[in-house]
C-alpha atoms as a PDB file:
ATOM      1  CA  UNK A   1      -1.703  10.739  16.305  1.00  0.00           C
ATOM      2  CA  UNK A   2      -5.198  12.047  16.641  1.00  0.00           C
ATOM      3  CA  UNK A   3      -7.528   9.242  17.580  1.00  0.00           C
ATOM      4  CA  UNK A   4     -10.556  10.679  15.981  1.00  0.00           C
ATOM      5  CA  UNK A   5      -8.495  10.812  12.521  1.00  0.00           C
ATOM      6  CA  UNK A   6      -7.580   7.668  12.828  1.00  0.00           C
ATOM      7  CA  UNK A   7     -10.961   6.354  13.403  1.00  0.00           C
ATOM      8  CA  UNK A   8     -11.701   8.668  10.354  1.00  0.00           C
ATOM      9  CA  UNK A   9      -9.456   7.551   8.360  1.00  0.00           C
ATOM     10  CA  UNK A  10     -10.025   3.296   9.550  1.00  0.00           C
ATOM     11  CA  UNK A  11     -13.482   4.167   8.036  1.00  0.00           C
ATOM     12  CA  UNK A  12     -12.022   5.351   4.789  1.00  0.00           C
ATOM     13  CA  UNK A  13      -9.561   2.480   4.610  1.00  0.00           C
ATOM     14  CA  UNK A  14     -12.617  -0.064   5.016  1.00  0.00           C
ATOM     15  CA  UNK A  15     -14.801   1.432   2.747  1.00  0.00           C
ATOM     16  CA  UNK A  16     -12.089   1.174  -0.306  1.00  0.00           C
ATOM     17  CA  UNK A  17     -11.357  -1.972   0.603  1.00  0.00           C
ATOM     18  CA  UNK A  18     -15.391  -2.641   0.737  1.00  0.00           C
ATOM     19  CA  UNK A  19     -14.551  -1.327  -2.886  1.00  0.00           C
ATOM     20  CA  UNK A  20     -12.349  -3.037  -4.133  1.00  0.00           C
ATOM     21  CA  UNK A  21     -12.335  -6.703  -2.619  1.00  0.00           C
ATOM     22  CA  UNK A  22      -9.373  -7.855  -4.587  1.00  0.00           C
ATOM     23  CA  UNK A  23      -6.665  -5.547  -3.676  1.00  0.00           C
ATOM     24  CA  UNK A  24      -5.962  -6.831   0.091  1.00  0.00           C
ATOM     25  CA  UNK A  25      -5.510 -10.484  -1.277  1.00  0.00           C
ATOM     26  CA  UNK A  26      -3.407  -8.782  -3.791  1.00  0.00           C
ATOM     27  CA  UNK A  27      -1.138  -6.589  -1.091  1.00  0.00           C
ATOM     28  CA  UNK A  28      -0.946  -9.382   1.086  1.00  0.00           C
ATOM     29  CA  UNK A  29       0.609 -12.062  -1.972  1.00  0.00           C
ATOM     30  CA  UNK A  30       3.368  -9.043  -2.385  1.00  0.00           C
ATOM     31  CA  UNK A  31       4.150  -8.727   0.919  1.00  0.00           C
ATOM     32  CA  UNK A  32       4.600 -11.903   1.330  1.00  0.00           C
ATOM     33  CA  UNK A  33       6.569 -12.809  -2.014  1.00  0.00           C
ATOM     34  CA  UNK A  34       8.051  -9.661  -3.160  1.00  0.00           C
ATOM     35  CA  UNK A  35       8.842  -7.286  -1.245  1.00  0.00           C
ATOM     36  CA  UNK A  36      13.287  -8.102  -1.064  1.00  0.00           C
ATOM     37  CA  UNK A  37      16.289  -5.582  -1.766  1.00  0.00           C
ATOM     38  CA  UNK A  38      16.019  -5.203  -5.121  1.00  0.00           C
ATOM     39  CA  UNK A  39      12.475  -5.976  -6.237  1.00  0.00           C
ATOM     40  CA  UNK A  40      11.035  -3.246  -8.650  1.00  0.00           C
ATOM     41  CA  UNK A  41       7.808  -1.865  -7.774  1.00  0.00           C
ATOM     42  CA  UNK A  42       5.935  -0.060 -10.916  1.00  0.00           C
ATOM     43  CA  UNK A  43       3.202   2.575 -11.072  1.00  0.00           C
ATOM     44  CA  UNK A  44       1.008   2.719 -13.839  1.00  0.00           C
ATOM     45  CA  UNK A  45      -2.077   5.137 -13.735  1.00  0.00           C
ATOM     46  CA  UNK A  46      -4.571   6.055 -16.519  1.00  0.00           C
ATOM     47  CA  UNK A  47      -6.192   9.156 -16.197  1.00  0.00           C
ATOM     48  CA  UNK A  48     -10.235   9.506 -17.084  1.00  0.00           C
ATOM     49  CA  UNK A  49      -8.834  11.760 -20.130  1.00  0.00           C
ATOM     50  CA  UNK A  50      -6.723   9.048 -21.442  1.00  0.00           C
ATOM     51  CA  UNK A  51      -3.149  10.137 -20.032  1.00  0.00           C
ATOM     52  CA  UNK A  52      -0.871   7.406 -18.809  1.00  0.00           C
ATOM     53  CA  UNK A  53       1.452   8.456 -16.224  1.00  0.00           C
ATOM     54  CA  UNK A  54       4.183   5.016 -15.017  1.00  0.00           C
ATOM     55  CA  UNK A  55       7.209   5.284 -12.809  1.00  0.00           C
ATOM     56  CA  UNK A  56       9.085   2.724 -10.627  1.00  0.00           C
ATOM     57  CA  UNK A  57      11.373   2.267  -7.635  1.00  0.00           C
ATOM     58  CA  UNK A  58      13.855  -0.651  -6.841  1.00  0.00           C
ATOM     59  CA  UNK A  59      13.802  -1.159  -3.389  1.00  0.00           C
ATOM     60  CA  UNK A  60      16.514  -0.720  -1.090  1.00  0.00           C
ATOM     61  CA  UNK A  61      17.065  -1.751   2.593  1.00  0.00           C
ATOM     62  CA  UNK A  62      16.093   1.200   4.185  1.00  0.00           C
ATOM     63  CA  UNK A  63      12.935   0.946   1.763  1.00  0.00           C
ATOM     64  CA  UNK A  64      11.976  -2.385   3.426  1.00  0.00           C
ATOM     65  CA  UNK A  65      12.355  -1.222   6.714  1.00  0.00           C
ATOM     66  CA  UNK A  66       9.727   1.532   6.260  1.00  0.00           C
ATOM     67  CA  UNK A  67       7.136  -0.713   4.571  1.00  0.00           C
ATOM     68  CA  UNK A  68       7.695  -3.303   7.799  1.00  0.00           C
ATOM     69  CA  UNK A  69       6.944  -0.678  10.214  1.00  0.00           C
ATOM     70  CA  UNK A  70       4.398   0.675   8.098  1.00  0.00           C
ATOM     71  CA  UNK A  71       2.709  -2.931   8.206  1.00  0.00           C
ATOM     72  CA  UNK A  72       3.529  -3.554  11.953  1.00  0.00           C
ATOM     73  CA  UNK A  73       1.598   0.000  11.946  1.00  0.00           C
ATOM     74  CA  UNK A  74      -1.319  -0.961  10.455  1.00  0.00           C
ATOM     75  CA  UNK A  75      -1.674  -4.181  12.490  1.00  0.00           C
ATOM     76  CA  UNK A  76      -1.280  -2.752  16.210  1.00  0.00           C
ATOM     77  CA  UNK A  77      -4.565  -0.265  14.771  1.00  0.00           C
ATOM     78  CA  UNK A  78      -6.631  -3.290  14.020  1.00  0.00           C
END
């Protein structure tokens, strides 16, 4: 990967999470109690018009594995 894009988007990534100071404590609690086969993971937006647009996804095994690397990822950037 392009190391100027990911310095880009490490910037980014720290700025939202300047943002919005609750969300890592929250991501961390479901990664560390939730995230099994079978756990349900649901969407919910509300759009600035009014629309509400909610899906979901049960997790599978293969669905795991991605969010693990994604994590190990994320932590061999820091």
């Amino acid at each position: 990967m392009n190391p100027i894009k990911l310095m880009k988007m490490k910037g980014l990534v720290d700025n939202f999470m300047g943002n919005h100071p609750k969300f890592p404590m929250f991501l961390k609690a479901v990664s560390q109690n939730c995230i099994t086969e079978g756990a349900i993971i649901e969407f919910n937006v509300l759009s600035a018009d009014g629309k509400n647009y909610t899906s979901n996804l049960k997790l599978s095994a293969s669905d795991i594995e991605l969010i693990r690397e994604m994590q190990e990822a994320v932590q061999s950037a820091k």
